[in-house]
C-alpha atoms as a PDB file:
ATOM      1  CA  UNK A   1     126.565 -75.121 -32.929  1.00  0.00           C
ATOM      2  CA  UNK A   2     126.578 -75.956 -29.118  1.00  0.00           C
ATOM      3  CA  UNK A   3     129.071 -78.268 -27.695  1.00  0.00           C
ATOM      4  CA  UNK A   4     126.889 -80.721 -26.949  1.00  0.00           C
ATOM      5  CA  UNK A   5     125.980 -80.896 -30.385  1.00  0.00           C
ATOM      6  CA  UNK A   6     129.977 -82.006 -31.808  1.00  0.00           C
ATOM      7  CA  UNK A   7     132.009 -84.504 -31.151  1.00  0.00           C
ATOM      8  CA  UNK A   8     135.919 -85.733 -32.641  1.00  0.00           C
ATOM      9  CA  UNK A   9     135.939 -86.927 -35.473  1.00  0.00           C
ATOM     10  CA  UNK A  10     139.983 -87.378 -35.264  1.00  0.00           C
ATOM     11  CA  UNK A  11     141.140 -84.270 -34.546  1.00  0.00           C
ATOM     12  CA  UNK A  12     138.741 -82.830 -36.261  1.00  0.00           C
ATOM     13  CA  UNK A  13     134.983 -81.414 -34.258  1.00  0.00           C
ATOM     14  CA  UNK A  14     132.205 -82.221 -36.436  1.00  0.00           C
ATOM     15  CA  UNK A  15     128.425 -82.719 -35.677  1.00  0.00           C
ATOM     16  CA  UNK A  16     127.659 -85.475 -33.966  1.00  0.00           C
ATOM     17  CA  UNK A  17     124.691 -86.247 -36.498  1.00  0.00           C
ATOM     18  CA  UNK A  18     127.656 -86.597 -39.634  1.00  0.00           C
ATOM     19  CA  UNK A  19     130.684 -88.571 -37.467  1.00  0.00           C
ATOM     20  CA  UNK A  20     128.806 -92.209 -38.363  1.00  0.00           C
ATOM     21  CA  UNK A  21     128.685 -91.638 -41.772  1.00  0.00           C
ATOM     22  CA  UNK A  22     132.599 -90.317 -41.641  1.00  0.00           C
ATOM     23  CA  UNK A  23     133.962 -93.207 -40.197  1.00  0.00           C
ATOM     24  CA  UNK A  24     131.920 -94.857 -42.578  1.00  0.00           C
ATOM     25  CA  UNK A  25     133.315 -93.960 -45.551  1.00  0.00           C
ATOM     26  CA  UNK A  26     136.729 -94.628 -43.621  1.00  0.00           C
ATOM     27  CA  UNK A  27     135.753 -98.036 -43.155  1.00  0.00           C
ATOM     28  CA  UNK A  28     134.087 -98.547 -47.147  1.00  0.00           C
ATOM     29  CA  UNK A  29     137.521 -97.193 -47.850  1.00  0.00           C
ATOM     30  CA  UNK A  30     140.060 -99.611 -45.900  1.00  0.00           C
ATOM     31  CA  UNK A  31     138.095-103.143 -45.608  1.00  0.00           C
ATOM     32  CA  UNK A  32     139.506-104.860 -48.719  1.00  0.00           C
ATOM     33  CA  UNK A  33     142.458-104.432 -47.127  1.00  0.00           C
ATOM     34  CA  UNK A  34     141.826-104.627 -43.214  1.00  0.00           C
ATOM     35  CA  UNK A  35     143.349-107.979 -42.222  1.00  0.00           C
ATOM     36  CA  UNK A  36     146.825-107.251 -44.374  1.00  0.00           C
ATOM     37  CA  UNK A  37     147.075-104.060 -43.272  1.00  0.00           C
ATOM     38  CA  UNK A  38     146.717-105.396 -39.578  1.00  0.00           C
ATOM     39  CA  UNK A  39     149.509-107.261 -40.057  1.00  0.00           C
ATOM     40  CA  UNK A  40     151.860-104.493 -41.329  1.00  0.00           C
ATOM     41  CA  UNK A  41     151.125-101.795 -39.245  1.00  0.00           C
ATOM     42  CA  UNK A  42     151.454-103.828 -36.334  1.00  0.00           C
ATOM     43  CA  UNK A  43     153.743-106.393 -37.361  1.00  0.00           C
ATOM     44  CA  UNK A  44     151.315-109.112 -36.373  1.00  0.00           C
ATOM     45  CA  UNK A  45     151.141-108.214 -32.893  1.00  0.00           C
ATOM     46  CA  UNK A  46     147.574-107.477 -33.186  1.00  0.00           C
ATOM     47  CA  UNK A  47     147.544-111.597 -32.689  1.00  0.00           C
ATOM     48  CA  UNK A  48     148.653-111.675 -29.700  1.00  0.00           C
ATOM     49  CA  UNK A  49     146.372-109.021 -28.157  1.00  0.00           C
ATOM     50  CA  UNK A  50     143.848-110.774 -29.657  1.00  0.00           C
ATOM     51  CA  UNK A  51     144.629-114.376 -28.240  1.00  0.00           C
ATOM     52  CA  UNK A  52     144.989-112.684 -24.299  1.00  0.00           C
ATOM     53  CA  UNK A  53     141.331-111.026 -25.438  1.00  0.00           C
ATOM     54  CA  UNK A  54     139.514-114.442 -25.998  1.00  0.00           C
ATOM     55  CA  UNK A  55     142.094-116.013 -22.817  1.00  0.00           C
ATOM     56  CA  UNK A  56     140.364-113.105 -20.740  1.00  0.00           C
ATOM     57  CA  UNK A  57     136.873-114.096 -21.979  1.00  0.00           C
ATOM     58  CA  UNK A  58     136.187-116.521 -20.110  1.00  0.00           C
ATOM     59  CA  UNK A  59     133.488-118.020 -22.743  1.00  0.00           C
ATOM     60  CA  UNK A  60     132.889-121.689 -22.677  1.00  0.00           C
ATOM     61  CA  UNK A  61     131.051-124.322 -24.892  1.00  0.00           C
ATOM     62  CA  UNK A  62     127.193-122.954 -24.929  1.00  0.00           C
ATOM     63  CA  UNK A  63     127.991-119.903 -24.345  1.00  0.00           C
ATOM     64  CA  UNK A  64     126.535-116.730 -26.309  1.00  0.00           C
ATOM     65  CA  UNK A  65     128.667-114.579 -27.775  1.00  0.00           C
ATOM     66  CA  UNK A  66     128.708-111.115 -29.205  1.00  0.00           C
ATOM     67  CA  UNK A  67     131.563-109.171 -31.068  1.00  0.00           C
ATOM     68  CA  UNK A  68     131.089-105.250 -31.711  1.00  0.00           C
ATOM     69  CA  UNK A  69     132.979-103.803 -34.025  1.00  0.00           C
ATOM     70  CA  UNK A  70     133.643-107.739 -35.526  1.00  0.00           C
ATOM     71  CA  UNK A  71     134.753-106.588 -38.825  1.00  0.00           C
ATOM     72  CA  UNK A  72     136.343-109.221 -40.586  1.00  0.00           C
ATOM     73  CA  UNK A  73     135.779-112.158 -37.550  1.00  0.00           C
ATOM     74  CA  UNK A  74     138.823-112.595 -36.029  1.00  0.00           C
ATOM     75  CA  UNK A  75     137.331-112.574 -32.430  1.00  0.00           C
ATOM     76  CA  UNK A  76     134.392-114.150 -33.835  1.00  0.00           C
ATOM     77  CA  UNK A  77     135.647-117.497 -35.308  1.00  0.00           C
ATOM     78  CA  UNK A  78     137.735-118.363 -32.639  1.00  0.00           C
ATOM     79  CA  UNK A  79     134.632-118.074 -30.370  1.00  0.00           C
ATOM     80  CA  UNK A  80     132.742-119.984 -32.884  1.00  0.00           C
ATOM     81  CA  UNK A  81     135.122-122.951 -32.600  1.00  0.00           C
ATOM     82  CA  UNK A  82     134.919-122.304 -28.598  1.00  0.00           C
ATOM     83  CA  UNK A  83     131.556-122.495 -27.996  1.00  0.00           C
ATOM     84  CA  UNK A  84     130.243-125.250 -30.220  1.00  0.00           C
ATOM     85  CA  UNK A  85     126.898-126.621 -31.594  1.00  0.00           C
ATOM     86  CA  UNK A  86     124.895-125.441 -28.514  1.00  0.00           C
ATOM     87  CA  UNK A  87     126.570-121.897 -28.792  1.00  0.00           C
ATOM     88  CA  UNK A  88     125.609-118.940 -30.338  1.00  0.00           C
ATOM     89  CA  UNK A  89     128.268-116.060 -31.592  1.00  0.00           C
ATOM     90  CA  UNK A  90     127.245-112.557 -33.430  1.00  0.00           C
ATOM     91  CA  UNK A  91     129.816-110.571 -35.418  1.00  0.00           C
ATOM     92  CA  UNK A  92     128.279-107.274 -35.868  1.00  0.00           C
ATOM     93  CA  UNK A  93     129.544-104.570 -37.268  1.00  0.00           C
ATOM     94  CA  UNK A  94     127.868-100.777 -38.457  1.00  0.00           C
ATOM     95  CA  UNK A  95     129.814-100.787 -41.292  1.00  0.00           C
ATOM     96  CA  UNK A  96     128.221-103.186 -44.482  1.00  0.00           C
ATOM     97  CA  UNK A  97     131.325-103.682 -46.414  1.00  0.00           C
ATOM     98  CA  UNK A  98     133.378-104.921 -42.987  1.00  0.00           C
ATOM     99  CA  UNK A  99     130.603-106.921 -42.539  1.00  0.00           C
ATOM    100  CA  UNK A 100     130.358-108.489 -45.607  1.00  0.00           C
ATOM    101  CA  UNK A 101     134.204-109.062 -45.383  1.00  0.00           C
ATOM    102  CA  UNK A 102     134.233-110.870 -42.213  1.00  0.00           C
ATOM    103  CA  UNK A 103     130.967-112.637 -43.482  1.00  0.00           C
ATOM    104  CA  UNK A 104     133.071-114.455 -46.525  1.00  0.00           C
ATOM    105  CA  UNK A 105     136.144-114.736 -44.512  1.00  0.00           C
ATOM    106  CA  UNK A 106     134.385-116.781 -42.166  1.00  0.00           C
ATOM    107  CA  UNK A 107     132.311-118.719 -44.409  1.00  0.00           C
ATOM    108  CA  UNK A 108     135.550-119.462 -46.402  1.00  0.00           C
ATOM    109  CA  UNK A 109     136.557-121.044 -43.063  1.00  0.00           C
ATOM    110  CA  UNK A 110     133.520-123.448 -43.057  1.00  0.00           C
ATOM    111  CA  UNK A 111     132.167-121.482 -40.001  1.00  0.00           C
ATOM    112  CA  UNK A 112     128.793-120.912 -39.962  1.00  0.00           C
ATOM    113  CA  UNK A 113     126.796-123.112 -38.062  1.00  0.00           C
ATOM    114  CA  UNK A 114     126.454-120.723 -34.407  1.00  0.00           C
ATOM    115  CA  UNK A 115     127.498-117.563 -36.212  1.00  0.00           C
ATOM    116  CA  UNK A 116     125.233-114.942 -37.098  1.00  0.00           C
ATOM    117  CA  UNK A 117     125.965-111.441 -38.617  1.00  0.00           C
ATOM    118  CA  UNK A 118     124.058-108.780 -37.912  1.00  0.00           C
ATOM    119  CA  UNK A 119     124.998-104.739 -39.271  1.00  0.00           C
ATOM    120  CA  UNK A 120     124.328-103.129 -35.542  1.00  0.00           C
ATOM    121  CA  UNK A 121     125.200 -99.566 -33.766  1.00  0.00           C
ATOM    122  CA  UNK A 122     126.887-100.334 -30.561  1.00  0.00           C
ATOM    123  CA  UNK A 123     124.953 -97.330 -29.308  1.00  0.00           C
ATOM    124  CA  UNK A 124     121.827 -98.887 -29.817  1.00  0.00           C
ATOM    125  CA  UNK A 125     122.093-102.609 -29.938  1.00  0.00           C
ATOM    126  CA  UNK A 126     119.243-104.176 -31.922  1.00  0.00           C
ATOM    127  CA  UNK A 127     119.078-107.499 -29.304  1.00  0.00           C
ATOM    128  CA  UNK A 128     116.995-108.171 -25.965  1.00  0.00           C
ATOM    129  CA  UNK A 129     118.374-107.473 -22.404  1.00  0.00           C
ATOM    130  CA  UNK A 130     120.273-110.048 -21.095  1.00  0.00           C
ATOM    131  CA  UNK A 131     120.946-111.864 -24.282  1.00  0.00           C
ATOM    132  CA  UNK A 132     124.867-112.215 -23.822  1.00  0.00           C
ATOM    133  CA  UNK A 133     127.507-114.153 -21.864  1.00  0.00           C
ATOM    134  CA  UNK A 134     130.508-111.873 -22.999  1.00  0.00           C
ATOM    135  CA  UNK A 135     130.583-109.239 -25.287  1.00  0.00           C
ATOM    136  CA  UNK A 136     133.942-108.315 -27.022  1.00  0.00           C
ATOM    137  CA  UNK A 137     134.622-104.996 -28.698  1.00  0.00           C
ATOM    138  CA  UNK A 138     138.221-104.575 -30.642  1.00  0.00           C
ATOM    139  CA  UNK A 139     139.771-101.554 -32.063  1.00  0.00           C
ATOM    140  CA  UNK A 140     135.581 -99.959 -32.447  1.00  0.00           C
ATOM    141  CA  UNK A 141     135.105 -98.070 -29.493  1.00  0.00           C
ATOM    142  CA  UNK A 142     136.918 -95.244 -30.562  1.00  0.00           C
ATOM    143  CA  UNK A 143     134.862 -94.469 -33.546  1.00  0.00           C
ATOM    144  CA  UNK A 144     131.725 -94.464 -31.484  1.00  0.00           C
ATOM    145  CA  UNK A 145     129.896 -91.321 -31.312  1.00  0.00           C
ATOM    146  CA  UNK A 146     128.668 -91.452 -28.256  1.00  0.00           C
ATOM    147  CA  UNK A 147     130.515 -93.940 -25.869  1.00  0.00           C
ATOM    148  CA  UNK A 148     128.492 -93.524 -23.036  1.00  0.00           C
ATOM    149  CA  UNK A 149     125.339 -94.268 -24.501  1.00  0.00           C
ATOM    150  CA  UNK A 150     127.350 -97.451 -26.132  1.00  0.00           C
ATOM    151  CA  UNK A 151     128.626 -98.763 -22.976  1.00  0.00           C
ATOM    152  CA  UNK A 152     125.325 -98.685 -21.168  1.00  0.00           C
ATOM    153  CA  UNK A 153     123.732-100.496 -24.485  1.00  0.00           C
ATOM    154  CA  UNK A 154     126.079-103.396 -23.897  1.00  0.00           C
ATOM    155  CA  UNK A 155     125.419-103.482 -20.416  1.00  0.00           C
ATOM    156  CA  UNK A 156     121.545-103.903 -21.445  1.00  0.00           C
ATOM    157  CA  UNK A 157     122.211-107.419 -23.528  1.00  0.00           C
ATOM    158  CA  UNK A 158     125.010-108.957 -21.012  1.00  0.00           C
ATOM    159  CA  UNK A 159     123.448-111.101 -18.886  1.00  0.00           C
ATOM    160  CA  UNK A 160     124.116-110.843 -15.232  1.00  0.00           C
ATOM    161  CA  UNK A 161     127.606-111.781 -14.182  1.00  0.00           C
ATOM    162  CA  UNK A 162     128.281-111.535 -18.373  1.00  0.00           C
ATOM    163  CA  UNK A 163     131.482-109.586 -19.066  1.00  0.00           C
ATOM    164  CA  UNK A 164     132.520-106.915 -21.206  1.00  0.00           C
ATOM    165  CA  UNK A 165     136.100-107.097 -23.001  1.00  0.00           C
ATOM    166  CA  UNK A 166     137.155-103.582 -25.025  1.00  0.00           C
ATOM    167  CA  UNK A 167     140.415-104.110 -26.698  1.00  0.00           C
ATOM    168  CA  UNK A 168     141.816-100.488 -27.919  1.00  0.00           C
ATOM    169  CA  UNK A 169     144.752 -98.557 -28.597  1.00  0.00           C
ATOM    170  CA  UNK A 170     145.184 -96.232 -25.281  1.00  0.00           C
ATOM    171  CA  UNK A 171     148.219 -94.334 -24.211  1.00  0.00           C
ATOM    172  CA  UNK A 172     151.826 -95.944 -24.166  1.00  0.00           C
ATOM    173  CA  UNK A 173     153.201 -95.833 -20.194  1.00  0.00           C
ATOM    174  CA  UNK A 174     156.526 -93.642 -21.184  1.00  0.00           C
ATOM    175  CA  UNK A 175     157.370 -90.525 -22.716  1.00  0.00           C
ATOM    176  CA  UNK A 176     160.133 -91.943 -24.998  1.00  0.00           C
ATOM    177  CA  UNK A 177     157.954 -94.459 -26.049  1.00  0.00           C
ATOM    178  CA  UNK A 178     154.847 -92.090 -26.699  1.00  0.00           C
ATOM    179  CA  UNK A 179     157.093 -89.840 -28.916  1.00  0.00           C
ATOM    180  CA  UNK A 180     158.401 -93.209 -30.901  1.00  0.00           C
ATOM    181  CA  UNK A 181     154.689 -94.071 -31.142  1.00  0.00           C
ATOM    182  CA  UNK A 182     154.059 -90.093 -32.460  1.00  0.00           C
ATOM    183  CA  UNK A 183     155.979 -90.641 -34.963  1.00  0.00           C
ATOM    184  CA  UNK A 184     155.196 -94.119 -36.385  1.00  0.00           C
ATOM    185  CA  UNK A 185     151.272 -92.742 -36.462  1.00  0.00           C
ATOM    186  CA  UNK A 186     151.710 -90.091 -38.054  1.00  0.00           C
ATOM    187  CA  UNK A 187     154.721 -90.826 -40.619  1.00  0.00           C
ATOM    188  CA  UNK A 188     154.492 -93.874 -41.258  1.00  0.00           C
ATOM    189  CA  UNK A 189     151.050 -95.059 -40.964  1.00  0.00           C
ATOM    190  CA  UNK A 190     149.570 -93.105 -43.597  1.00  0.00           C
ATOM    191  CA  UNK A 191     152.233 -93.523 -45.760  1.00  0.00           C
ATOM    192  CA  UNK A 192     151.681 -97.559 -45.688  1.00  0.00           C
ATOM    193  CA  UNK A 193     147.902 -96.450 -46.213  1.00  0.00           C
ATOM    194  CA  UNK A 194     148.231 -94.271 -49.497  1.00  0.00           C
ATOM    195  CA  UNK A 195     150.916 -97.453 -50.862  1.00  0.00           C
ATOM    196  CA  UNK A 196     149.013-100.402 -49.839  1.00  0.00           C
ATOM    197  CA  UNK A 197     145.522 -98.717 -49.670  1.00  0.00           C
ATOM    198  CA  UNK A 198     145.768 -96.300 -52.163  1.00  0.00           C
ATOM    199  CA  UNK A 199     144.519 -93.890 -49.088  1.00  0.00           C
ATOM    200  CA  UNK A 200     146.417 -92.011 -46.654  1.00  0.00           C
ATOM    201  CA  UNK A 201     143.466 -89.630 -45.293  1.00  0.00           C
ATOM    202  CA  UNK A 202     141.828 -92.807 -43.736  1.00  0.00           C
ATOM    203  CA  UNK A 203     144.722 -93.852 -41.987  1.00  0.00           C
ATOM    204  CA  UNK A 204     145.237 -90.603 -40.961  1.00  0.00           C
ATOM    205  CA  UNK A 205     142.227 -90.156 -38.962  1.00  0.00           C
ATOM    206  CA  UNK A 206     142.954 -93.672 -37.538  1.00  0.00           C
ATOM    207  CA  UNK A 207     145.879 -92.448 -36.014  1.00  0.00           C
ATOM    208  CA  UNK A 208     144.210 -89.042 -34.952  1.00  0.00           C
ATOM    209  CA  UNK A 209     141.409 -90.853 -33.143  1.00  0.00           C
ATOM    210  CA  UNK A 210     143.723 -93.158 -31.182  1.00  0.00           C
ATOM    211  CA  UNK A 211     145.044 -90.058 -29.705  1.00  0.00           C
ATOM    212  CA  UNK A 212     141.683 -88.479 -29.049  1.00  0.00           C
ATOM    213  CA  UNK A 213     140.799 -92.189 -27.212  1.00  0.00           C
ATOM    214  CA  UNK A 214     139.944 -91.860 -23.409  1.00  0.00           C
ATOM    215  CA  UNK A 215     142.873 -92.828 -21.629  1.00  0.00           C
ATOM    216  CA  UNK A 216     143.368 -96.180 -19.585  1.00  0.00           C
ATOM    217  CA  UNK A 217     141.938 -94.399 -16.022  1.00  0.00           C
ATOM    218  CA  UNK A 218     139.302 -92.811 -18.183  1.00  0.00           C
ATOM    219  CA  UNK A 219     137.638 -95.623 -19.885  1.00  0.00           C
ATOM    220  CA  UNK A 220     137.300 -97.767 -16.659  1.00  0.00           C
ATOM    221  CA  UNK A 221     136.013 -95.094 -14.927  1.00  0.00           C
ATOM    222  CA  UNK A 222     133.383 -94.578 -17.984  1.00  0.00           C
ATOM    223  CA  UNK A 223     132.824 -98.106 -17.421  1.00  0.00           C
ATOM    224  CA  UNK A 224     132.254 -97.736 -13.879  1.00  0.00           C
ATOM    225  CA  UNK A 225     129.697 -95.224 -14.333  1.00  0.00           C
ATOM    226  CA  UNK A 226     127.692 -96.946 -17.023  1.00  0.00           C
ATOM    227  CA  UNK A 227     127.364 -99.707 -14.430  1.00  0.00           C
ATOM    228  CA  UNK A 228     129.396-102.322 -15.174  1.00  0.00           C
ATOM    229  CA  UNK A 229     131.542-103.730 -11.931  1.00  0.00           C
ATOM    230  CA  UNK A 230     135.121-104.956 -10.987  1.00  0.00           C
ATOM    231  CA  UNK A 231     136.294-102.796 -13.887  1.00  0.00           C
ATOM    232  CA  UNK A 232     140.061-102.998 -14.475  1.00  0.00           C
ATOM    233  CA  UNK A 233     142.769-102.698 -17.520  1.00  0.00           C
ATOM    234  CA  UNK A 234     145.972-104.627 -18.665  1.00  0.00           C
ATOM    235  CA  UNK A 235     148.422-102.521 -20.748  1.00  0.00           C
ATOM    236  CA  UNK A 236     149.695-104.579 -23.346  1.00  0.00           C
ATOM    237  CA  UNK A 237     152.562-103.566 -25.961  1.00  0.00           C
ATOM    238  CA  UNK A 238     153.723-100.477 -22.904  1.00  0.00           C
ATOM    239  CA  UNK A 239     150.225 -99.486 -23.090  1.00  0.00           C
ATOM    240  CA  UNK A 240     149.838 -99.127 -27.041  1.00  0.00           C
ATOM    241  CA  UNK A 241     146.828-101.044 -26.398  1.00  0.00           C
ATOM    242  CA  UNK A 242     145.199-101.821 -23.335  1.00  0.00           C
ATOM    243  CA  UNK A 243     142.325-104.193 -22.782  1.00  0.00           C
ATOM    244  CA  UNK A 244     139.514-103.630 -20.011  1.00  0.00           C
ATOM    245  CA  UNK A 245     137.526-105.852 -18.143  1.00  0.00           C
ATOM    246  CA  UNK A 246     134.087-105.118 -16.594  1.00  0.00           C
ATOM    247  CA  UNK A 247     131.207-107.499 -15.438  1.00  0.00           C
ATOM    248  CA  UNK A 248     128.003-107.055 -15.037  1.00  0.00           C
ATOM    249  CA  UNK A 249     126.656-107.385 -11.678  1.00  0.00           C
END
């Protein structure tokens, strides 16, 4: 098997044709419990990134909206309330059973007038160019198999002068603070899986393909290269997470 031909699937190099279905079956595994475990393993924090996401947005009322990655709508019903009647907002997600999570969270909320929900692969986004004012992407990008290809399919549907938000864990801006990090990720985090989840691998591999993440420098520049302009990051959290910015021209 050529390089070419694998890819990370955590630390892990599998075929690139089997890493969708993997992460998957991680997803099928965790999304009952998504939102709560959210909360624990980042004590809620996950809020806040999220808020200074949608801040960063810059969507207004009409706007069109799309969220990669949406699973269960936290992006998406804030920019539901945002844009209003005359807007539009898509929470798409690969993964059916996030999907359908986010779907009845949502609809729980009374949202559903400008939301749709579509089941979507960032790499090949199943919309026309130019359909987009913003496009969000939280916490997916990772699992992507090919992020290239993924970055140049969002830059297809954004219409001109759209932007392109992708919230993800990157790499903390101190040593003592990366090994404190180590630690929690690999201890603790699938430890909280196997007792609140009943499964430690899949939290596992979510910790394993933070690491394997592109690093701050290396996603803008990906971002640079796939086109998109005026590309630039804010750590949050001492770079736990960091959330780029690129527009397209």
């Amino acid at each position: 098997m050529s390089e070419k031909d694998t890819t990370h699937f955590g630390y892990r190099e599998v075929d690139k044709s089997d890493k969708a279905g993997m992460v998957a079956d991680v997803f099928h595994s965790v999304a009952s419990r998504y939102d709560l475990m959210n909360d624990l393993m980042s004590g809620g924090i996950h809020r806040i990134w999220k808020r200074f996401t949608i801040e960063l947005s810059g969507v207004r009322k009409g706007h069109a909206v799309l969220d990669i990655a949406g699973g269960t709508g936290d992006l998406a019903a804030r920019f539901s309330e945002i844009v209003g009647d005359t807007g539009r907002v898509v929470l798409a997600d690969i993964n059916d059973s996030m999907l359908q999570v986010g779907r009845d969270k949502l609809l729980d909320k009374g949202l559903q007038g400008n939301l749709e929900f579509v089941q979507a692969d960032a790499q090949y986004l199943p919309f026309p160019d130019e359909s987009f004012d913003c496009i969000t992407i939280a916490f997916g990008l990772r699992n992507v198999t090919d992020k290239d290809l993924a970055l140049r399919s969002m830059l297809r549907v954004l219409k001109p002068g759209g932007r392109l938000l992708v919230l993800e864990f990157s790499k903390p801006d101190s040593e003592l603070l990366s090994k404190a990090y180590d630690a929690y990720s690999f201890r603790v985090l699938p430890l909280m899986g196997r007792l609140v989840a009943n499964d430690s691998d899949s939290y596992q591999y979510l910790a394993e393909s933070i690491r394997m993440h592109p690093d701050q420098d290396t996603l803008r520049d990906m971002m640079e290269d796939a086109g998109f302009t005026r590309c630039e990051y804010h750590n949050m959290t001492g770079g736990i997470v960091a959330l780029h910015k690129g527009v397209k021209a």
